[in-house]
Protein backbone atom coordinates (compact mmCIF):
# COMPACT_ATOMS: atom_id res chain seq x y z
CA UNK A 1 -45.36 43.49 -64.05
CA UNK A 2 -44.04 41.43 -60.75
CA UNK A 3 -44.91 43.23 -57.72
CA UNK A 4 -42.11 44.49 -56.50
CA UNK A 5 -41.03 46.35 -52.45
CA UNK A 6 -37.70 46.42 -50.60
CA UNK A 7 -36.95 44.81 -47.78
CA UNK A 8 -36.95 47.68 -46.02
CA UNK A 9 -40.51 48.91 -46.54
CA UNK A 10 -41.54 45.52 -45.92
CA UNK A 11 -40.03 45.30 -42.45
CA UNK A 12 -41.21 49.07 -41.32
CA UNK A 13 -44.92 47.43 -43.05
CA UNK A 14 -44.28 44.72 -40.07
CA UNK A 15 -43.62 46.94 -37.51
CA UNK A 16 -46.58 49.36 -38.10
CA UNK A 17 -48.99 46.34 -38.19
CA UNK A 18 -47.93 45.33 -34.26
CA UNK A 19 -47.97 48.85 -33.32
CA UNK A 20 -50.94 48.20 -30.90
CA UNK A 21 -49.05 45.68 -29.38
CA UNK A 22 -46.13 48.02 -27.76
CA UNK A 23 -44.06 45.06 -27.81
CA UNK A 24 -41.33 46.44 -30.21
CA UNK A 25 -38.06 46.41 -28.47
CA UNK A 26 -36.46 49.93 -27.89
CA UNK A 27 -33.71 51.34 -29.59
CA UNK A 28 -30.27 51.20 -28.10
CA UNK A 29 -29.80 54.97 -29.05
CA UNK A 30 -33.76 55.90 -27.61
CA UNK A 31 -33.66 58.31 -24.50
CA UNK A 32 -34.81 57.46 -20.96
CA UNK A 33 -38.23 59.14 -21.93
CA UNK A 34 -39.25 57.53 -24.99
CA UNK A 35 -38.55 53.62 -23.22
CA UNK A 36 -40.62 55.26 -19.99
CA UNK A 37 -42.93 56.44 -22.81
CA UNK A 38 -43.30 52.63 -24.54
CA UNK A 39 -43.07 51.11 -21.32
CA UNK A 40 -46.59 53.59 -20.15
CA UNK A 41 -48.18 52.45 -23.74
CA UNK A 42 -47.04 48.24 -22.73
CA UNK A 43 -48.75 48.57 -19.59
CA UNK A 44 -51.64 50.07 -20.47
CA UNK A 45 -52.23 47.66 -23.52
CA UNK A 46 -52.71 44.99 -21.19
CA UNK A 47 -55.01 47.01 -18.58
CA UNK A 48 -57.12 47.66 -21.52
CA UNK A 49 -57.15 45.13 -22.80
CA UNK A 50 -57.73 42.62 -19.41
CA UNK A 51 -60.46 45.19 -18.82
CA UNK A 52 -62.62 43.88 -22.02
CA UNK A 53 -61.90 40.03 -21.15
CA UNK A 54 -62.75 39.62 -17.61
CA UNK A 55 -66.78 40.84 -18.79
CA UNK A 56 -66.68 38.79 -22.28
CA UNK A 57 -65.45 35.92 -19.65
CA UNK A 58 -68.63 36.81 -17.33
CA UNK A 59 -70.95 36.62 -20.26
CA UNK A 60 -69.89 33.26 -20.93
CA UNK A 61 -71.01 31.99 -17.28
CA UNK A 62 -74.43 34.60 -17.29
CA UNK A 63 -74.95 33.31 -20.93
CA UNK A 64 -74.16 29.77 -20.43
CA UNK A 65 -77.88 28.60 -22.01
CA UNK A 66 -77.47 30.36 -25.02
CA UNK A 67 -74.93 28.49 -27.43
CA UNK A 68 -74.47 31.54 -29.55
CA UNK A 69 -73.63 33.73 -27.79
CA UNK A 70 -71.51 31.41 -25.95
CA UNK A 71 -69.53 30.98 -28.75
CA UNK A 72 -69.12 34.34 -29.93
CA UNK A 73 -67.75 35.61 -26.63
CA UNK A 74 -65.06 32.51 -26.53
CA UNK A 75 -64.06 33.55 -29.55
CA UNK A 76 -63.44 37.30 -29.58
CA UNK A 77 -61.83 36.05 -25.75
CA UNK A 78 -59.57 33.76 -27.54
CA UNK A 79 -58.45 36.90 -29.53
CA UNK A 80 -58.03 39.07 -26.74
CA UNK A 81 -56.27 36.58 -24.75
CA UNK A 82 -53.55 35.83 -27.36
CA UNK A 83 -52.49 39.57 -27.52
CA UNK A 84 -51.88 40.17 -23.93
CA UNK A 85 -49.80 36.17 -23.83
CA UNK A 86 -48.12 37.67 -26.86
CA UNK A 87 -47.47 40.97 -25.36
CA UNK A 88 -45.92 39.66 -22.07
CA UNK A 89 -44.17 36.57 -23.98
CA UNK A 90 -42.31 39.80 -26.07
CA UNK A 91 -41.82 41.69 -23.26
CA UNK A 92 -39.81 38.68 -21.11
CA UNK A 93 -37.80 38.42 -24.24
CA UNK A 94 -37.22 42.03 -25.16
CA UNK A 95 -33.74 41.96 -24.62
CA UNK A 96 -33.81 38.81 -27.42
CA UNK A 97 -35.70 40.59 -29.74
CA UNK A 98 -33.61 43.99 -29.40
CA UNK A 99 -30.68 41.78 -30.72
CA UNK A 100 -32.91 40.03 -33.57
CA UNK A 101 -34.13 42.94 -34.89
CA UNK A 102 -30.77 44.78 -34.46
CA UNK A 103 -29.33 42.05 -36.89
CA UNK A 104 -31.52 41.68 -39.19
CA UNK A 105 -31.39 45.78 -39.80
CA UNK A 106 -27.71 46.32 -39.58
CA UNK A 107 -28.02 43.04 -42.32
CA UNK A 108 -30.45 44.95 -44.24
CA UNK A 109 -28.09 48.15 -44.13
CA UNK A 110 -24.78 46.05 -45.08
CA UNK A 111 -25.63 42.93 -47.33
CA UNK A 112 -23.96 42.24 -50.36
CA UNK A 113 -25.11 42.16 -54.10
CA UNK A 114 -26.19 38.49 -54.37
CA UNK A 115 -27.51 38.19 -50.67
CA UNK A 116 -29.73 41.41 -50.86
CA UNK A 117 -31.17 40.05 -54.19
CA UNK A 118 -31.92 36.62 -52.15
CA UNK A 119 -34.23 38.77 -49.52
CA UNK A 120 -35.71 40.26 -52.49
CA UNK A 121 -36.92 37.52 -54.12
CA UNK A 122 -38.45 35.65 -50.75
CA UNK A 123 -40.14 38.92 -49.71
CA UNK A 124 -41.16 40.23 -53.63
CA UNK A 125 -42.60 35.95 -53.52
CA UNK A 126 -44.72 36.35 -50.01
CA UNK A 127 -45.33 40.27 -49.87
CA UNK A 128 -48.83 40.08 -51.23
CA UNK A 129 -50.04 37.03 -49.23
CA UNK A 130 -48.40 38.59 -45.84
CA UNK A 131 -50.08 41.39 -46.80
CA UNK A 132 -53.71 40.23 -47.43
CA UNK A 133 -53.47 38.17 -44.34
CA UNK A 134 -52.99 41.77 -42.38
CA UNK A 135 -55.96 43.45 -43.75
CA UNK A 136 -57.66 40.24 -43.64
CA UNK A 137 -56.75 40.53 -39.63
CA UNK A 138 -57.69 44.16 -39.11
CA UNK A 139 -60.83 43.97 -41.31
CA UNK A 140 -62.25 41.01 -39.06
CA UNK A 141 -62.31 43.59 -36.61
CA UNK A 142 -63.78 46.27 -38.37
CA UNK A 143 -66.83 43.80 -39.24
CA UNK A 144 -66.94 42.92 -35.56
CA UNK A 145 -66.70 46.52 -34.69
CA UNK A 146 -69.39 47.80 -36.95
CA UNK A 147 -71.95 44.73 -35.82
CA UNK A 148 -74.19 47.07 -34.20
CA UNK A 149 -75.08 49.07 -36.90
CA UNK A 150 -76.31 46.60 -39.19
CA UNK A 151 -77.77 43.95 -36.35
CA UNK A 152 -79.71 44.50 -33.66
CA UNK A 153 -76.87 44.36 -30.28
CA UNK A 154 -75.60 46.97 -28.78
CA UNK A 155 -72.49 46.37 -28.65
CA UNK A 156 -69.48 44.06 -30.60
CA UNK A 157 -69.31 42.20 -27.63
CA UNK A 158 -71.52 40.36 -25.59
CA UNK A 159 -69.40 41.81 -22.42
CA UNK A 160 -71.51 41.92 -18.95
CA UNK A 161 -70.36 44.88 -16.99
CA UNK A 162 -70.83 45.24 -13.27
CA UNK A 163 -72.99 48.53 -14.24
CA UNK A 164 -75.67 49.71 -17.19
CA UNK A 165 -73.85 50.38 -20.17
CA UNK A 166 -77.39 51.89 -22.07
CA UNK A 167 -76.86 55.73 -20.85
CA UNK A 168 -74.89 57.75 -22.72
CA UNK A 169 -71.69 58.99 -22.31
CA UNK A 170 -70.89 54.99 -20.42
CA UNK A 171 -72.05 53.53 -24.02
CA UNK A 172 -70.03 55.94 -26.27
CA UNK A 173 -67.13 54.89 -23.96
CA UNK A 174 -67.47 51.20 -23.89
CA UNK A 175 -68.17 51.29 -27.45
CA UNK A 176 -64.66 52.90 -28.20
CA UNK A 177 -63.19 51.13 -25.71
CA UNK A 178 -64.29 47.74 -27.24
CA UNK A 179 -63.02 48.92 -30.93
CA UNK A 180 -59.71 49.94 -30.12
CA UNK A 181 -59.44 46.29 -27.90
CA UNK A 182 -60.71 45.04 -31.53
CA UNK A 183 -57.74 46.55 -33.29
CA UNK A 184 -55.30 45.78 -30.48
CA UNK A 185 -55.92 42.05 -30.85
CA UNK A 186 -56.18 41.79 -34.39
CA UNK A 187 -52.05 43.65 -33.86
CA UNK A 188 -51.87 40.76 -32.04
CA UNK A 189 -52.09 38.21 -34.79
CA UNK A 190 -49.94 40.32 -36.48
CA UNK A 191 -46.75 39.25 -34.28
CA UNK A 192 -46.84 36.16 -36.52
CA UNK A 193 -45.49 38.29 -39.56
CA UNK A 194 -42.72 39.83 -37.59
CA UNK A 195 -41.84 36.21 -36.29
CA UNK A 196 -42.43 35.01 -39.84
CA UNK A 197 -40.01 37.71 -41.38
CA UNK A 198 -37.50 37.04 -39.07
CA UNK A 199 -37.79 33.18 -40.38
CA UNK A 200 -37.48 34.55 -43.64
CA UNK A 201 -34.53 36.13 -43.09
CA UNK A 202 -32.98 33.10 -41.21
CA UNK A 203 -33.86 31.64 -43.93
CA UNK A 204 -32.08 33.78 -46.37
CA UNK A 205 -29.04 33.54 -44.71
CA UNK A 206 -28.87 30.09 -44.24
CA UNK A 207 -29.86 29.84 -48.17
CA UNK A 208 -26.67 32.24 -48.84
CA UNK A 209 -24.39 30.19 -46.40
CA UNK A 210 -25.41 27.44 -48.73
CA UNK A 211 -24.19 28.92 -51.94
CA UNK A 212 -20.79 29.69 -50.47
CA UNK A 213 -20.14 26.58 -49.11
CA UNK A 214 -20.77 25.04 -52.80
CA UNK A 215 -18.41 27.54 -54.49
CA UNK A 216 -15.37 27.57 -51.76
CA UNK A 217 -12.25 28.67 -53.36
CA UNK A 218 -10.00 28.43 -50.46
CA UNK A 219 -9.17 27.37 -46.80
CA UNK A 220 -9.53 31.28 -45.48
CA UNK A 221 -13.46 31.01 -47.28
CA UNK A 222 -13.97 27.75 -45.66
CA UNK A 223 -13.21 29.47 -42.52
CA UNK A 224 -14.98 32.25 -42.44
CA UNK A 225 -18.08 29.95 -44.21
CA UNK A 226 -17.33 27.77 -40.92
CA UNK A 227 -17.51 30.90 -38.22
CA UNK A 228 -20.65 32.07 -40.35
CA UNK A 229 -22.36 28.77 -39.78
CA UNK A 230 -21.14 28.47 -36.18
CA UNK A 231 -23.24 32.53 -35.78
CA UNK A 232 -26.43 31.24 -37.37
CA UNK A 233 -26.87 28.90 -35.57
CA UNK A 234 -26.67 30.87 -32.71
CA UNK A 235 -28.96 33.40 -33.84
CA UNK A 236 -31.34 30.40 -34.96
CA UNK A 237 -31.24 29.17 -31.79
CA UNK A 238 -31.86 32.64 -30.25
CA UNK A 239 -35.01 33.31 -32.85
CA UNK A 240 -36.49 30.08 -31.35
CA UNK A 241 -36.31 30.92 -28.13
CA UNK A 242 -37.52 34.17 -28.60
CA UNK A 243 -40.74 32.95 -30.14
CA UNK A 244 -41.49 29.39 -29.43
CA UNK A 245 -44.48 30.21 -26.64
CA UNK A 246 -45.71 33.30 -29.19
CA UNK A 247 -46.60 30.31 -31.60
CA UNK A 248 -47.70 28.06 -28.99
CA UNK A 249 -50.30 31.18 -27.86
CA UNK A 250 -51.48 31.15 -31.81
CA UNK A 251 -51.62 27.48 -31.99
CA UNK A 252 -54.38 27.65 -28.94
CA UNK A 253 -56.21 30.55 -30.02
CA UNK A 254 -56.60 28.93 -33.86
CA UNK A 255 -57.71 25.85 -32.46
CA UNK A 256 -60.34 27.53 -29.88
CA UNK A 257 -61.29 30.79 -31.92
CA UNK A 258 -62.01 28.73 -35.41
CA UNK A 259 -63.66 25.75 -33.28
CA UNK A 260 -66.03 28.25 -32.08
CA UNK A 261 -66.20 30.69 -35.14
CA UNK A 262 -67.67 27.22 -36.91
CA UNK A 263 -70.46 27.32 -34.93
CA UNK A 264 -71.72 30.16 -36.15
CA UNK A 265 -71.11 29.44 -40.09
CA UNK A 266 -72.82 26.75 -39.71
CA UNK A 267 -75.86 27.91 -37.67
CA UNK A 268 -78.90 29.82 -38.74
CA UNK A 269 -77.93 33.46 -38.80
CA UNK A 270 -77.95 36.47 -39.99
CA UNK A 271 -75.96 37.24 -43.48
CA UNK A 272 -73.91 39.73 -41.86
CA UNK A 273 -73.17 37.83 -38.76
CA UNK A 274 -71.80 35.23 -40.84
CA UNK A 275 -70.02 37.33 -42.64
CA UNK A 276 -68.09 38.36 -39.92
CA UNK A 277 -67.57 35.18 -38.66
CA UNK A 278 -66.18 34.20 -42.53
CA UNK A 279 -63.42 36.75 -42.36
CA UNK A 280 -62.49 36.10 -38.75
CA UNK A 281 -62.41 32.09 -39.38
CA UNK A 282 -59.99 32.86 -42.89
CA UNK A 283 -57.90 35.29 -40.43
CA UNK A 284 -57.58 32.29 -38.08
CA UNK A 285 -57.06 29.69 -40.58
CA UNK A 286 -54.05 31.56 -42.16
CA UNK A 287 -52.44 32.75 -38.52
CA UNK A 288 -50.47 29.98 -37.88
CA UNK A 289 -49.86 29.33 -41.66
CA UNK A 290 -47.98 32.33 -41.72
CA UNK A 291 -45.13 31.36 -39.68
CA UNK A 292 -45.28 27.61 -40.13
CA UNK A 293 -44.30 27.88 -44.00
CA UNK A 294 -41.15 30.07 -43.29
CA UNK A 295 -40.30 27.79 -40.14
CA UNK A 296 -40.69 24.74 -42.81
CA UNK A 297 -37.84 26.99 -45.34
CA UNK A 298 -35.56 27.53 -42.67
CA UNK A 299 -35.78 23.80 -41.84
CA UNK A 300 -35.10 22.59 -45.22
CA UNK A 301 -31.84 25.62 -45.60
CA UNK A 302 -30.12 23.70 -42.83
CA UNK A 303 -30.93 20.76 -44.20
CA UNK A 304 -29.10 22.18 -47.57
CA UNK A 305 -26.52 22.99 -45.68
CA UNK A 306 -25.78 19.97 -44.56
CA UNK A 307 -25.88 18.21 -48.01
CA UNK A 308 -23.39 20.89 -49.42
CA UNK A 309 -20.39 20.06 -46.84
CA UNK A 310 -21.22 16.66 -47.30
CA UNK A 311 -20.61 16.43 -50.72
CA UNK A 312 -17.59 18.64 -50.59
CA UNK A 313 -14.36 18.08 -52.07
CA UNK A 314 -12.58 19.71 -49.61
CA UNK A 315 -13.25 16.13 -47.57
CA UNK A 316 -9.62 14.66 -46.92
CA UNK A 317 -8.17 17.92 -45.88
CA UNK A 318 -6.24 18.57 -42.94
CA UNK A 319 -7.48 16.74 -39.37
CA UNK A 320 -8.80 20.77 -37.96
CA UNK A 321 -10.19 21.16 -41.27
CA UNK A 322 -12.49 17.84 -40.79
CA UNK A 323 -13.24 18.03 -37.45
CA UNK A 324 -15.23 21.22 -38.13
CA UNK A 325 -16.63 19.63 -41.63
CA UNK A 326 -17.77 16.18 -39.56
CA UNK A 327 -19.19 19.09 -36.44
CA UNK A 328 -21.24 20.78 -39.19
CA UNK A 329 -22.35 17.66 -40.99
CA UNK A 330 -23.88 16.64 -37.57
CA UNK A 331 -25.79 19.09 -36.40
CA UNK A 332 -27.23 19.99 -39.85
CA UNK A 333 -29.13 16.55 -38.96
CA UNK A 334 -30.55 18.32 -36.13
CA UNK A 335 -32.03 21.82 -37.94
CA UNK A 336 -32.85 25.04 -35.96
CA UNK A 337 -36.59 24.36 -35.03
CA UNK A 338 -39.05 26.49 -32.87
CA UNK A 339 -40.30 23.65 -30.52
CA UNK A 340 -41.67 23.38 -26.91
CA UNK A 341 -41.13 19.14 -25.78
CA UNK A 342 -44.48 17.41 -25.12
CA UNK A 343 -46.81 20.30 -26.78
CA UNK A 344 -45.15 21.79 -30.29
CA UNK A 345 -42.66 18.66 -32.06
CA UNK A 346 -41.43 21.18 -34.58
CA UNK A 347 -43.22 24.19 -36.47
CA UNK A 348 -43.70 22.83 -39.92
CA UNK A 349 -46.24 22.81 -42.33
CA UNK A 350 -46.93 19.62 -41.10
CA UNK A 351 -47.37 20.14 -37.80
CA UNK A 352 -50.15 23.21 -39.56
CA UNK A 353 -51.71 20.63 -40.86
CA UNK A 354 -52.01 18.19 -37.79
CA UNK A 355 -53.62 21.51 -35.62
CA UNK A 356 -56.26 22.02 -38.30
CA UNK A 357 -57.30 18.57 -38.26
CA UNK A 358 -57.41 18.62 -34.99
CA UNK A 359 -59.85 21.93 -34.70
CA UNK A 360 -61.91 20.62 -37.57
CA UNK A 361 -62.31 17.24 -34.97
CA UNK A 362 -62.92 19.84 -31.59
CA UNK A 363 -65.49 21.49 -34.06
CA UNK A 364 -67.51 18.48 -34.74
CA UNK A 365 -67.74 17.55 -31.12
CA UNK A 366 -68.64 21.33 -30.33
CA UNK A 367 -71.37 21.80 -32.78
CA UNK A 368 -73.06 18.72 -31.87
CA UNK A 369 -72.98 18.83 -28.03
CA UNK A 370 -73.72 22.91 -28.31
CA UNK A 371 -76.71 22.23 -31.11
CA UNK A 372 -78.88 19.07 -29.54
CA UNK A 373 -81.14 21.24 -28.34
């Protein structure tokens, strides 16, 4: 039996996974104490999360001899640091995101037939993969997290605090403290699903905009197919905007954190050790996949669209009429693309596969100029 869940679940699946973050956007209908309330839980996200970095940061400079431990603390940094860019990224574009995710429900609430049983198929298609790569996420840091009782540290983290962290209640503390800094960041890798479902859904509607355009009956439909094009893009636009320097934060901390996670795979340790370091380095691996294969959909829709008004026979209708069919024809050759000029060309599956190349490359050079000795 094909796995089957609505769109619905699937988004309120999305939003619990970020839930760490506190970057979901507020409710237009929330009262004045629940936005002070998120706004409390924002700021002290980042506090908590700036107060774990700035030590793993220290241990890299009062560990600088010892390669492994070098490594380990850029990586779990790299994680740490993409959910506080993340975080602030969502919160400069909160307003944006209020609107995206107040379209894409009131869509949800209000679609027809045939375009609710398009969202249906895409999510009922990627449900279980978006899925596994959440618990994939959250159970590299519950490996991380539970370290210390199977190896001989302390700690998760290699962290160097300004005071002894061996007497109890300060260890208890720090030890919490570090989990729930665990969780928060692996929340933060989770922003790439909401981005991706919101791709999805561009994607959808582009896809359904596509279909009407092929079966136009009448001047009136090719208006309102011409308005609905003229809003998408818009709202493409708008999505791109939103999230173009969220996927230029994952595109840095896959290329650092699985660089670094390497070294340890491929190092003499522990089974356990490398066993966390497995999990973390699939998390990685898939982060940026995530988004990149819905950006590459919505690329192709537009695309689609194109094609359809091209090969139209409504072409040698009135001179309005064309002008809007030749407008449409030419931007369809330029798609709706999250890009950022001289560092991301366009998110693609593509451009995935130029990044990993490229780590695989920074990984070489790292394991042999971190292992001469």
């Amino acid at each position: 039996m094909a796995f089957k869940i609505s769109p619905e679940k699937a988004f309120t699946f999305t939003k619990l996974s970020v839930f760490f973050t506190a970057i979901w956007p507020p409710n237009c209908n929330d009262s004045s104490f629940k936005i002070k309330l998120a706004n409390i839980f924002w700021i002290y996200s980042i506090i908590s999360a700036m107060c774990l970095l700035i030590p793993m940061l220290a241990s890299v400079l009062v560990y600088k001899d010892n390669p492994m431990i070098v490594s380990k603390s850029i990586c779990l940094s790299c994680a740490v640091i993409q959910v506080i860019a993340k975080a602030i990224v969502c919160r400069h574009h909160q307003k944006k995101l209020q609107f995206l995710v107040k379209e894409l429900t009131h869509f949800l609430k209000k679609a027809k037939k045939e375009e609710r049983q398009l969202i249906e198929k895409y999510i009922n298609r990627r449900a279980i993969f978006h899925m596994t790569f959440t618990l994939c996420c959250f159970g590299s840091s519950f490996f991380v997290i539970c370290g210390p009782i199977f190896l001989p540290f302390s700690l998760p983290a290699d962290a160097v605090y300004p005071f002894s962290v061996n007497s109890s209640p300060i260890w208890e503390i720090i030890y919490v403290h570090q989990a729930s800094v665990g969780i928060q960041a692996s929340s933060g890798m989770c922003v790439d699903n909401l981005v991706a479902y919101i791709l999805w859904y561009t994607g959808v509607r582009f896809e359904s905009l596509y279909y009407k355009f092929k079966h136009i009956k009448d001047s009136k439909e090719m208006l309102q197919c011409i308005k609905e094009h003229q809003y998408l893009l818009r709202y493409g636009t708008t999505v791109a905007d939103t999230f173009r320097y969220v996927i230029f934060t994952t595109v840095l901390s896959v290329t650092a954190g699985l660089a670094f996670a390497g070294i340890y795979l491929f190092s003499p340790q522990p089974i356990f050790v490398k066993g966390q370091f497995v999990v973390v380095s699939i998390s990685v691996v898939v982060n940026l996949y995530v988004t990149a294969l819905p950006s590459n959909n919505l690329i192709s829709m537009c695309h689609k669209v194109g094609d359809v008004v091209y090969e139209s026979l409504w072409v040698g209708d009135s001179p309005s009429i064309m002008k809007h069919w030749i407008f449409i024809i030419q931007r369809c050759q330029k798609p709706v693309v999250i890009a950022i000029p001289g560092l991301i060309k366009e998110l693609s599956l593509q451009f995935y596969s130029s990044v990993l190349c490229s780590t695989f490359s920074y990984f070489s050079a790292l394991h042999v100029i971190m292992t001469k000795e």
